[in-house]
N, C-alpha and C. Protein backbone atom coordinates (compact mmCIF):
# COMPACT_ATOMS: atom_id res chain seq x y z
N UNK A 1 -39.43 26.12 17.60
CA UNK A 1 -38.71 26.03 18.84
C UNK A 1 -39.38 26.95 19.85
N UNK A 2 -39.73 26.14 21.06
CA UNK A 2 -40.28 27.13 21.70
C UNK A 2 -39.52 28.47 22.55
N UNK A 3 -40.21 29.03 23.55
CA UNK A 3 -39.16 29.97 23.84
C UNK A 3 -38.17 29.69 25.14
N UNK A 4 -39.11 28.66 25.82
CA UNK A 4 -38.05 27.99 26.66
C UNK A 4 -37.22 27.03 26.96
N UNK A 5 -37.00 26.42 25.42
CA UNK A 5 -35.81 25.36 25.25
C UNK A 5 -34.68 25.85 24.85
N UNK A 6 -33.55 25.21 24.92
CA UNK A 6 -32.23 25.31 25.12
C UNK A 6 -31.92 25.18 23.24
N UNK A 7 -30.92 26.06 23.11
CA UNK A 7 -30.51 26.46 21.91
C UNK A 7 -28.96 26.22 21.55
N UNK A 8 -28.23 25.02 20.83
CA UNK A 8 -26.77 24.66 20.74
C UNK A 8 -26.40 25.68 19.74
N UNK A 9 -24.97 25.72 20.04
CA UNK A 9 -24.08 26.79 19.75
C UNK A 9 -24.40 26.54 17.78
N UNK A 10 -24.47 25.53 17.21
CA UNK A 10 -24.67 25.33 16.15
C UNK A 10 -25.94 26.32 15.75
N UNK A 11 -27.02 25.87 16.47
CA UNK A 11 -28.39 26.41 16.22
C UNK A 11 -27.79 28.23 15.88
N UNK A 12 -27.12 28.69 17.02
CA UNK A 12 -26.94 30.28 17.38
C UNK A 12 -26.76 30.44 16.23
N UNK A 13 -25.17 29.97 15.87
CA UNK A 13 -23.88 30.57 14.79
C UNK A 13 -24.92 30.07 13.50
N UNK A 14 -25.53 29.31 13.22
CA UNK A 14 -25.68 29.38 11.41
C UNK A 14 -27.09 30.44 11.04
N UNK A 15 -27.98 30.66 12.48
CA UNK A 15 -28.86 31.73 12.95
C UNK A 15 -28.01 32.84 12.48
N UNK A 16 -26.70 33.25 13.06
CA UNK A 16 -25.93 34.70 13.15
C UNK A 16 -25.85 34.30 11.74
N UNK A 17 -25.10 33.28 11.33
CA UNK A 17 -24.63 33.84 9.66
C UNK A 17 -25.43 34.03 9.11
N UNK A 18 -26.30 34.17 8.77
CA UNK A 18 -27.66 33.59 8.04
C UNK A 18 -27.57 35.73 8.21
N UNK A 19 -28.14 36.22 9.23
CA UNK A 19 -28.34 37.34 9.21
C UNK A 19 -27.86 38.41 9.35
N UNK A 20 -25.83 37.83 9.75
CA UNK A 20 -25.59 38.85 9.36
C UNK A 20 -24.66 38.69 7.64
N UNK A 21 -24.87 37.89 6.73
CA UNK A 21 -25.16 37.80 5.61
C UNK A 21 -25.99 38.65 5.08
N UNK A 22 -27.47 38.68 5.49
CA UNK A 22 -28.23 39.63 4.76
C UNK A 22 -28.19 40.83 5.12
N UNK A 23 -27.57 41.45 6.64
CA UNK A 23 -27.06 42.70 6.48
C UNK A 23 -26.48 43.58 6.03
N UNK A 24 -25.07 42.40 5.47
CA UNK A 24 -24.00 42.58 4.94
C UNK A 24 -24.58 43.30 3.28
N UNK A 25 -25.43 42.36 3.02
CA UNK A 25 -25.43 42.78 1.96
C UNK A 25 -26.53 44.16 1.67
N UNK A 26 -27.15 44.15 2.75
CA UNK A 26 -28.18 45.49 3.21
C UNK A 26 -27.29 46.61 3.18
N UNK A 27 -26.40 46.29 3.65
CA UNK A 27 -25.11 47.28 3.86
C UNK A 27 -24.44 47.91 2.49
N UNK A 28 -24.31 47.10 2.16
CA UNK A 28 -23.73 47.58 0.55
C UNK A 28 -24.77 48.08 -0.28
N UNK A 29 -25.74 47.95 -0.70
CA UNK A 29 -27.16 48.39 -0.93
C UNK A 29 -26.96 49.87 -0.77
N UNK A 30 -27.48 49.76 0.91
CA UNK A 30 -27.70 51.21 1.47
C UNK A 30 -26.27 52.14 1.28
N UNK A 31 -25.47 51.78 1.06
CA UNK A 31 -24.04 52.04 1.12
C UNK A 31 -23.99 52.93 -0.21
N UNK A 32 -24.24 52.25 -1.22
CA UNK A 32 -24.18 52.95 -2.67
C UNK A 32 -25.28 53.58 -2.48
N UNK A 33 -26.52 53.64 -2.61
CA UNK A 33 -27.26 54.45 -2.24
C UNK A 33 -27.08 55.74 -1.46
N UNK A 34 -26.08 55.65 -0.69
CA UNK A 34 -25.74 56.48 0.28
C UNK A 34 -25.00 57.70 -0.58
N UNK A 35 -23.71 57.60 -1.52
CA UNK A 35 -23.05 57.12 -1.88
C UNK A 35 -23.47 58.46 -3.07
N UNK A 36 -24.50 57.79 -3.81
CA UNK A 36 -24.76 58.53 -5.00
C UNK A 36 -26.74 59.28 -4.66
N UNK A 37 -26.34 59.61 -3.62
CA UNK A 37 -27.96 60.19 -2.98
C UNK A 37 -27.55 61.61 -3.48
N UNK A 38 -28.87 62.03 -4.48
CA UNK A 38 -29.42 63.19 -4.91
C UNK A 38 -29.42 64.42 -3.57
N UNK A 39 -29.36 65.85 -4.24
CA UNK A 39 -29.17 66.44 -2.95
C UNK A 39 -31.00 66.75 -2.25
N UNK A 40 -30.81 66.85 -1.22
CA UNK A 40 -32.61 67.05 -0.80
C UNK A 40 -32.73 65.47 -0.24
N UNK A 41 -31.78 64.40 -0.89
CA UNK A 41 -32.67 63.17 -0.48
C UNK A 41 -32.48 62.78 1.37
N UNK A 42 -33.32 62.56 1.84
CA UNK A 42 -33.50 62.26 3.27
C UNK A 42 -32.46 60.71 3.37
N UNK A 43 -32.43 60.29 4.75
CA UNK A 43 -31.48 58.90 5.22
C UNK A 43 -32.72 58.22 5.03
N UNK A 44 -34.51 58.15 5.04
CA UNK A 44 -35.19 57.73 5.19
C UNK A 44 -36.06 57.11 3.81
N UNK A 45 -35.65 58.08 2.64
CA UNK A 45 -35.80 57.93 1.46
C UNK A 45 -34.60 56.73 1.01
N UNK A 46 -33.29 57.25 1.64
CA UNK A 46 -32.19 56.45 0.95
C UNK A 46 -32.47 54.67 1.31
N UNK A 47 -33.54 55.21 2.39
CA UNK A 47 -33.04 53.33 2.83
C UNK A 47 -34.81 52.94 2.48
N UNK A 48 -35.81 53.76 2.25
CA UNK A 48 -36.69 52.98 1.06
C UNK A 48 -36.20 52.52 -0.22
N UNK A 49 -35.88 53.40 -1.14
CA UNK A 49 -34.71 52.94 -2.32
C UNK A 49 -33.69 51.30 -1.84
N UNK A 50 -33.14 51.79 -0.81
CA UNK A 50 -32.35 50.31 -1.18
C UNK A 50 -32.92 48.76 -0.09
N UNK A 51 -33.81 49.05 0.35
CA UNK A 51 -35.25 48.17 0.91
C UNK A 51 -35.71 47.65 -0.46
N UNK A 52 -36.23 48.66 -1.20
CA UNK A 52 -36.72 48.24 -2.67
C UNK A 52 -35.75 47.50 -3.29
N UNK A 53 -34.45 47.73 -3.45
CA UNK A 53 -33.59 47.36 -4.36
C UNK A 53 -33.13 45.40 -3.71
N UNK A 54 -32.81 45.89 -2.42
CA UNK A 54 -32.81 44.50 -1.60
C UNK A 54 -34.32 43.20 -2.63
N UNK A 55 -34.91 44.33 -2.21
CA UNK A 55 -36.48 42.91 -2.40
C UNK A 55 -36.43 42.79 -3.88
N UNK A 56 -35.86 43.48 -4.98
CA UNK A 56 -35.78 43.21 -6.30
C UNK A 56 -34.57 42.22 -6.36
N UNK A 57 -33.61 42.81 -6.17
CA UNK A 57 -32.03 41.73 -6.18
C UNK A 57 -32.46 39.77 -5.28
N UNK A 58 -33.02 40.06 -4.75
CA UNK A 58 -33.04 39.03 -3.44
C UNK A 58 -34.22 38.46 -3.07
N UNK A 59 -35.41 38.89 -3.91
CA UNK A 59 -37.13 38.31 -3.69
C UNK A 59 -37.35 38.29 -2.49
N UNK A 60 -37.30 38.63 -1.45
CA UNK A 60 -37.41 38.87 -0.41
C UNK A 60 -37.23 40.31 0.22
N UNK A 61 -38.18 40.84 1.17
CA UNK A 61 -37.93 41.94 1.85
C UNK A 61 -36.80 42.05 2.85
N UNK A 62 -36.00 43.28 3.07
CA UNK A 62 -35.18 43.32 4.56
C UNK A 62 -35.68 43.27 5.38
N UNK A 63 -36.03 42.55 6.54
CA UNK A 63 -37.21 42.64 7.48
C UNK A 63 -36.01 42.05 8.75
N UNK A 64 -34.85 42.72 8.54
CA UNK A 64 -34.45 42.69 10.05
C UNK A 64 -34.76 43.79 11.22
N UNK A 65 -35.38 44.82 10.47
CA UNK A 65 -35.21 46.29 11.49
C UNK A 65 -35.96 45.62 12.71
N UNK A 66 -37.18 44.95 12.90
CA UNK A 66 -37.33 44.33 13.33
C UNK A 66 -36.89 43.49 14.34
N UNK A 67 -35.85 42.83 14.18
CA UNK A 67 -34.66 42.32 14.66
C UNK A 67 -33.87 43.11 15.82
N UNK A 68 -33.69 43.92 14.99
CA UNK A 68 -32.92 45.02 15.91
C UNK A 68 -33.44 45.64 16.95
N UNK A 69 -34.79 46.26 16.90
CA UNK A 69 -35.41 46.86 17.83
C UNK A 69 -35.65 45.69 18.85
N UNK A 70 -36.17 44.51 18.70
CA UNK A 70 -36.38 43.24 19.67
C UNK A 70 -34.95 43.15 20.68
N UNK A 71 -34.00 43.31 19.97
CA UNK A 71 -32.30 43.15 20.30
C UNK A 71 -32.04 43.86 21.50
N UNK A 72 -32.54 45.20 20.94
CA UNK A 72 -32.24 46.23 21.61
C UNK A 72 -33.24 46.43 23.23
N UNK A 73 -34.42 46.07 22.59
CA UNK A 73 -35.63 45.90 23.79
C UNK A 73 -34.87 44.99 24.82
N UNK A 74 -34.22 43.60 24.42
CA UNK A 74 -33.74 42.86 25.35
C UNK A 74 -32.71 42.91 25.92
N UNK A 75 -32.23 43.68 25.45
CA UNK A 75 -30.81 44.33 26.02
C UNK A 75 -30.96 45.39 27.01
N UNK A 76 -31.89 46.24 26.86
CA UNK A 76 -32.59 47.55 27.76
C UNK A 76 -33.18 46.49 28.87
N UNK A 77 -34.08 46.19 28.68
CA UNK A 77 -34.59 44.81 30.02
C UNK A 77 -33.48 44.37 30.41
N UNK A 78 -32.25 43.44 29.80
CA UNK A 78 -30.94 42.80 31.05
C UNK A 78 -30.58 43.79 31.25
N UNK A 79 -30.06 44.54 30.83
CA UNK A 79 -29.24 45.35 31.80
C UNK A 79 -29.59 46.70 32.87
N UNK A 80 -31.38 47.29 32.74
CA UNK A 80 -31.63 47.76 33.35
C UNK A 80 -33.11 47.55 34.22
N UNK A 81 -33.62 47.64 32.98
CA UNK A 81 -35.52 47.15 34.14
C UNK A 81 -35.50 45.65 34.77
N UNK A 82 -34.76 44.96 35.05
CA UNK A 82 -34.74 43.59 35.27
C UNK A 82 -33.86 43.90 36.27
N UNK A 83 -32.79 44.45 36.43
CA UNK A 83 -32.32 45.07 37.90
C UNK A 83 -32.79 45.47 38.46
N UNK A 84 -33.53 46.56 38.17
CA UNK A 84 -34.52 47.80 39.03
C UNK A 84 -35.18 47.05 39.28
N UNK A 85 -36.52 46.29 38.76
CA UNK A 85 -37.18 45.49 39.51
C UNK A 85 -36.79 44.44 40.42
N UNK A 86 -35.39 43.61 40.46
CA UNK A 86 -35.63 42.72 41.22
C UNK A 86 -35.10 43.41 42.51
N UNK A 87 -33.95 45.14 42.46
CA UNK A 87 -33.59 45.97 43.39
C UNK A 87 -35.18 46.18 44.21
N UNK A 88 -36.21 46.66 43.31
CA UNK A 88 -37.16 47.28 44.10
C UNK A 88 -38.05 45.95 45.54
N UNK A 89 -38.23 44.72 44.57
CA UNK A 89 -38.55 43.41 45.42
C UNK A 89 -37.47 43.03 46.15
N UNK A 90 -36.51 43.23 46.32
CA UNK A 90 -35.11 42.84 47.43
C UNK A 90 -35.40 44.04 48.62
N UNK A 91 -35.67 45.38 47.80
CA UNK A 91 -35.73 46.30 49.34
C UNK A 91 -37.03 45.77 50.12
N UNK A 92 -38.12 45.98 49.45
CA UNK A 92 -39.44 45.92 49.81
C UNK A 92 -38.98 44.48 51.14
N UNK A 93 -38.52 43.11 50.32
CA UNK A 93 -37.99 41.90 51.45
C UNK A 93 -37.24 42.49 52.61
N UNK A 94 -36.45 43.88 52.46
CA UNK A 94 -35.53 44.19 54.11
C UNK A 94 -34.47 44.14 53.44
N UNK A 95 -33.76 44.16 52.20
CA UNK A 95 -32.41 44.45 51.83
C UNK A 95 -32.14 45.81 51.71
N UNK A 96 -30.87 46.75 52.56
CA UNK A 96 -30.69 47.64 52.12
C UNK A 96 -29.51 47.56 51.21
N UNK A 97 -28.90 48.52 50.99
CA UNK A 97 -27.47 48.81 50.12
C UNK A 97 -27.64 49.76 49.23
N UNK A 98 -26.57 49.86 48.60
CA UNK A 98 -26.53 51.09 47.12
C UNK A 98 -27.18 51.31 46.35
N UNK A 99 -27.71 51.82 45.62
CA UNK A 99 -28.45 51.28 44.22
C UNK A 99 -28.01 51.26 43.06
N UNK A 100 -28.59 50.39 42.15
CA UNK A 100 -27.87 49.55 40.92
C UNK A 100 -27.57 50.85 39.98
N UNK A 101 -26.44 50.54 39.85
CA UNK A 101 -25.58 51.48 38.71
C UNK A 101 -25.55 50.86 37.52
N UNK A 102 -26.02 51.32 36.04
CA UNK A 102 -26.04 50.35 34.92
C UNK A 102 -24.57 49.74 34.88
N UNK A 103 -24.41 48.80 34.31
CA UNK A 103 -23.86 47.69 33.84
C UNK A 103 -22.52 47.48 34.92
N UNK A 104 -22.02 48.91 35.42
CA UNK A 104 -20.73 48.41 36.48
C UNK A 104 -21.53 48.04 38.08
N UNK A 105 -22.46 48.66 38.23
CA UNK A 105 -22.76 48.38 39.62
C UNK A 105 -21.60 49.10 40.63
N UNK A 106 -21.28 48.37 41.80
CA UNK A 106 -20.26 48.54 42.35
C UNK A 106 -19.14 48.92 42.50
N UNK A 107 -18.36 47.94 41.02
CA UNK A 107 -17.21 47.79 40.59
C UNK A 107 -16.18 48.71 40.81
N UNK A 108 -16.49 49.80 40.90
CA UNK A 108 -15.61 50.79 40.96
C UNK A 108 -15.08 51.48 41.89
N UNK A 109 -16.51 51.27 43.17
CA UNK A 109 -16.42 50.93 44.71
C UNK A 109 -15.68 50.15 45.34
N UNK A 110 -15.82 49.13 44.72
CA UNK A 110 -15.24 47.69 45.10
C UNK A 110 -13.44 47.84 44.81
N UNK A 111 -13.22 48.21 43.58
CA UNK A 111 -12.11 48.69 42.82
C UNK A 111 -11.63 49.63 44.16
N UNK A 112 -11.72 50.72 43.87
CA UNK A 112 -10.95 51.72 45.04
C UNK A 112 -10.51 51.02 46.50
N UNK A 113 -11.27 50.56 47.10
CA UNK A 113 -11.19 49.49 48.15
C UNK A 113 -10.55 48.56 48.30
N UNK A 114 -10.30 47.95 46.88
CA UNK A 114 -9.10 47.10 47.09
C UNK A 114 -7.93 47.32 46.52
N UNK A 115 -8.32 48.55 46.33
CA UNK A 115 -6.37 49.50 45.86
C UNK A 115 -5.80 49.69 47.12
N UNK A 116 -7.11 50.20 47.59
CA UNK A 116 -6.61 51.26 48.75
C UNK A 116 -6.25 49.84 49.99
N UNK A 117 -6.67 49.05 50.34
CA UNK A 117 -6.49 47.92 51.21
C UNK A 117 -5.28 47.06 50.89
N UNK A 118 -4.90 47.25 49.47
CA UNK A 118 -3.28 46.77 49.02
C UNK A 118 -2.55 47.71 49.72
N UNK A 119 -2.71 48.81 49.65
CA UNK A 119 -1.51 49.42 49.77
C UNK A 119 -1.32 49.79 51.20
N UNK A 120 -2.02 49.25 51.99
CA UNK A 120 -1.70 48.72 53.45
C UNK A 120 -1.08 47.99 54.24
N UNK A 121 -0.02 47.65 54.67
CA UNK A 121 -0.17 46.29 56.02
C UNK A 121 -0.64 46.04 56.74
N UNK A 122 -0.72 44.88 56.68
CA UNK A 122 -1.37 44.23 58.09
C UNK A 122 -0.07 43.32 59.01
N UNK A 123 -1.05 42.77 59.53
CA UNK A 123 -0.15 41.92 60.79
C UNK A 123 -1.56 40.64 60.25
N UNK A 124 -1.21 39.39 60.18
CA UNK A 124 -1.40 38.54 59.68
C UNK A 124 -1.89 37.89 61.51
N UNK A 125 -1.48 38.36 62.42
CA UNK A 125 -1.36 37.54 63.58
C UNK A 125 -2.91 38.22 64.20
N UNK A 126 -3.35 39.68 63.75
CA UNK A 126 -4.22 40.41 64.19
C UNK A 126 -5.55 39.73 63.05
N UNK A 127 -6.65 39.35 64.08
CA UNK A 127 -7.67 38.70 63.09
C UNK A 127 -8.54 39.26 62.82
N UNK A 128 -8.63 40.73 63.73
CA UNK A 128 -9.85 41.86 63.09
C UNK A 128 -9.28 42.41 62.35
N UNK A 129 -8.38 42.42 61.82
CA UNK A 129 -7.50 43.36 60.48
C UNK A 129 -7.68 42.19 59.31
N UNK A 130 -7.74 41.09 59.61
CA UNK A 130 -8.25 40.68 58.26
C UNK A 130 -9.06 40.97 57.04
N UNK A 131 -9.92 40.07 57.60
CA UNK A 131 -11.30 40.93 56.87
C UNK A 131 -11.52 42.13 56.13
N UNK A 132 -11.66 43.08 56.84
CA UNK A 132 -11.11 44.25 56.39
C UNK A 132 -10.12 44.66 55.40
N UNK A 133 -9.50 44.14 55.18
CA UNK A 133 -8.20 43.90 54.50
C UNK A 133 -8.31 43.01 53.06
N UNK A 134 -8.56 41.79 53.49
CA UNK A 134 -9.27 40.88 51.87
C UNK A 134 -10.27 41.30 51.11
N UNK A 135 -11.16 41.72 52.28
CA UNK A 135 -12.79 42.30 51.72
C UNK A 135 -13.24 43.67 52.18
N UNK A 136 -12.72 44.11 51.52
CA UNK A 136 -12.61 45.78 52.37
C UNK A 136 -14.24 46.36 51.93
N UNK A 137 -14.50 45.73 50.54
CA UNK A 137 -16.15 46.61 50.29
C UNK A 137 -17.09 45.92 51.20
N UNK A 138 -16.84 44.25 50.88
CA UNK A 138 -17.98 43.94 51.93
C UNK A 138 -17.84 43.75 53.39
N UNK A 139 -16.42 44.24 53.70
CA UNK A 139 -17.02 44.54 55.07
C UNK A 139 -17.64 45.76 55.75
N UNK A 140 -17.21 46.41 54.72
CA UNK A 140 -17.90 47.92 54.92
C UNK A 140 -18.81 47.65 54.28
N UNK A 141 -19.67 47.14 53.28
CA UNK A 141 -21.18 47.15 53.34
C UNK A 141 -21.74 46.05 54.54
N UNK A 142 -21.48 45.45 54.90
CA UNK A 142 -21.69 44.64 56.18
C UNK A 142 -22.24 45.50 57.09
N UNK A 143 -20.59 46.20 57.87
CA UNK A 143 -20.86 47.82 58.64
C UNK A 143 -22.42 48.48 58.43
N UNK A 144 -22.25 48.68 57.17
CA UNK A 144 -22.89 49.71 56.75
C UNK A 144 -24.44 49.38 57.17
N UNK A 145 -25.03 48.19 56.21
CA UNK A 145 -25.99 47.84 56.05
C UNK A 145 -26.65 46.77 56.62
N UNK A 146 -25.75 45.66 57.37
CA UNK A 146 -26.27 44.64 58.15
C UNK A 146 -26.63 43.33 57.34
N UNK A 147 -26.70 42.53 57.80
CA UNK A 147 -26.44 41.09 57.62
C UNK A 147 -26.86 40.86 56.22
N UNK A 148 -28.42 41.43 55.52
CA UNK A 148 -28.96 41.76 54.36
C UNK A 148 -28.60 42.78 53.94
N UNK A 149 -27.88 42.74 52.76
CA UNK A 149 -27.40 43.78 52.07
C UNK A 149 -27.32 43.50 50.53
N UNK A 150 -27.50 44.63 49.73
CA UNK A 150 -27.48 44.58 48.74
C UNK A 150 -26.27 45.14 47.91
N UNK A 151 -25.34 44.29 46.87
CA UNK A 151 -23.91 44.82 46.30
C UNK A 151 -24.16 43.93 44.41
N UNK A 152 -24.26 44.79 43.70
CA UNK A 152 -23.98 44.68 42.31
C UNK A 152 -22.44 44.35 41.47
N UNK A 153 -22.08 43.84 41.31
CA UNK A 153 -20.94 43.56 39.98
C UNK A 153 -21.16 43.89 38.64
N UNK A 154 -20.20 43.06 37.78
CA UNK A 154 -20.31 43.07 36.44
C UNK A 154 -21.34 42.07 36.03
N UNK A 155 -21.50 40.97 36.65
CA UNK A 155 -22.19 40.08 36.35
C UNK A 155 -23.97 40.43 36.79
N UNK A 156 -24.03 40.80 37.88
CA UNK A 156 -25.49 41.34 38.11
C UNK A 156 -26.59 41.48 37.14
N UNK A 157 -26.85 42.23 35.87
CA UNK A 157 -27.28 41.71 35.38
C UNK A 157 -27.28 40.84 34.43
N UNK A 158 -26.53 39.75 34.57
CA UNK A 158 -26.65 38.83 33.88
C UNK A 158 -27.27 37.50 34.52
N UNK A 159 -27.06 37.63 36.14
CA UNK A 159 -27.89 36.35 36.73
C UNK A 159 -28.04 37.60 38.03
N UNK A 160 -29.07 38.16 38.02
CA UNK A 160 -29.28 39.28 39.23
C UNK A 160 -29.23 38.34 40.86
N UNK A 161 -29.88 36.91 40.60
CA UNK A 161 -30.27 36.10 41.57
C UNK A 161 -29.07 34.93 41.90
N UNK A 162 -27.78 35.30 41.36
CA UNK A 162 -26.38 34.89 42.04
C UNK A 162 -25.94 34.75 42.74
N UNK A 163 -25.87 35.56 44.01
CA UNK A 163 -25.77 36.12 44.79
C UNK A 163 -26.13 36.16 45.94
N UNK A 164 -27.42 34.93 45.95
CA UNK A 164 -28.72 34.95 46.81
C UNK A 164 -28.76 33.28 47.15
């Protein structure tokens, strides 16, 4: 499968069971090992021992660590260098605004703003009090920053180019 075709929920889930099956049982392994570890023995020794014990029980090596570090690499890229970069090519284009806060962004900006804009009245008949009022962050980043502006969510990094 290559890397840019589309993957059904079937494909994912018997993928997940499949591995976290052999964790599971990596787990119990390392677990007793853990468990009945000699004194002096390192976490690094304990999990050669039950690596070994895995590939004796199971003819096969554990070769998810692997896995994990890739996981983790792609997870560090969405949610941060994949912001920063497309933040740094949005200013460079003439966008100003805030800068990207990991995973909340805004939110919390945005949050206060529309506490604080509830607990106001308006006059419904007054049409510059609107705005202000529904959209209290972006009209103050509007204010702030002008027609191009830059504002993060929860979703941001997940489609950075949403928005646009």
């Amino acid at each position: 499968m290559g890397r840019g075709e589309y993957r059904t929920n079937d494909m994912l889930s018997s993928k997940w069971r499949d591995m976290n099956l052999k964790v599971r049982k990596f787990n119990v392994i390392y677990s007793q090992k853990w468990q009945t570890r000699r004194s002096g023995q390192s976490d690094a020794m304990i999990e050669l021992e039950a690596e070994d014990q895995y590939r004796e029980e199971f003819n096969a090596p554990f070769s998810l660590q692997r896995t994990v570090v890739v996981c983790a690499w792609k997870m560090i890229n969405m949610v941060w260098l994949r912001p920063k970069r497309l933040e740094k090519y949005l200013r460079n284009q003439g966008f100003n605004g805030n800068k990207y806060k990991l995973l909340f962004g805004d939110m919390k900006e945005m949050s206060l703003m529309f506490q604080q804009s509830k607990s106001k009245h308006i006059s419904i008949h007054d049409e510059d009090a609107v705005l202000p009022h529904v959209a209290a962050f972006n009209h103050q980043s509007l204010k702030k920053y002008g027609n191009l502006h830059l504002s993060y969510n929860l979703t941001s990094f997940l489609n950075p180019l949403s928005k646009f």
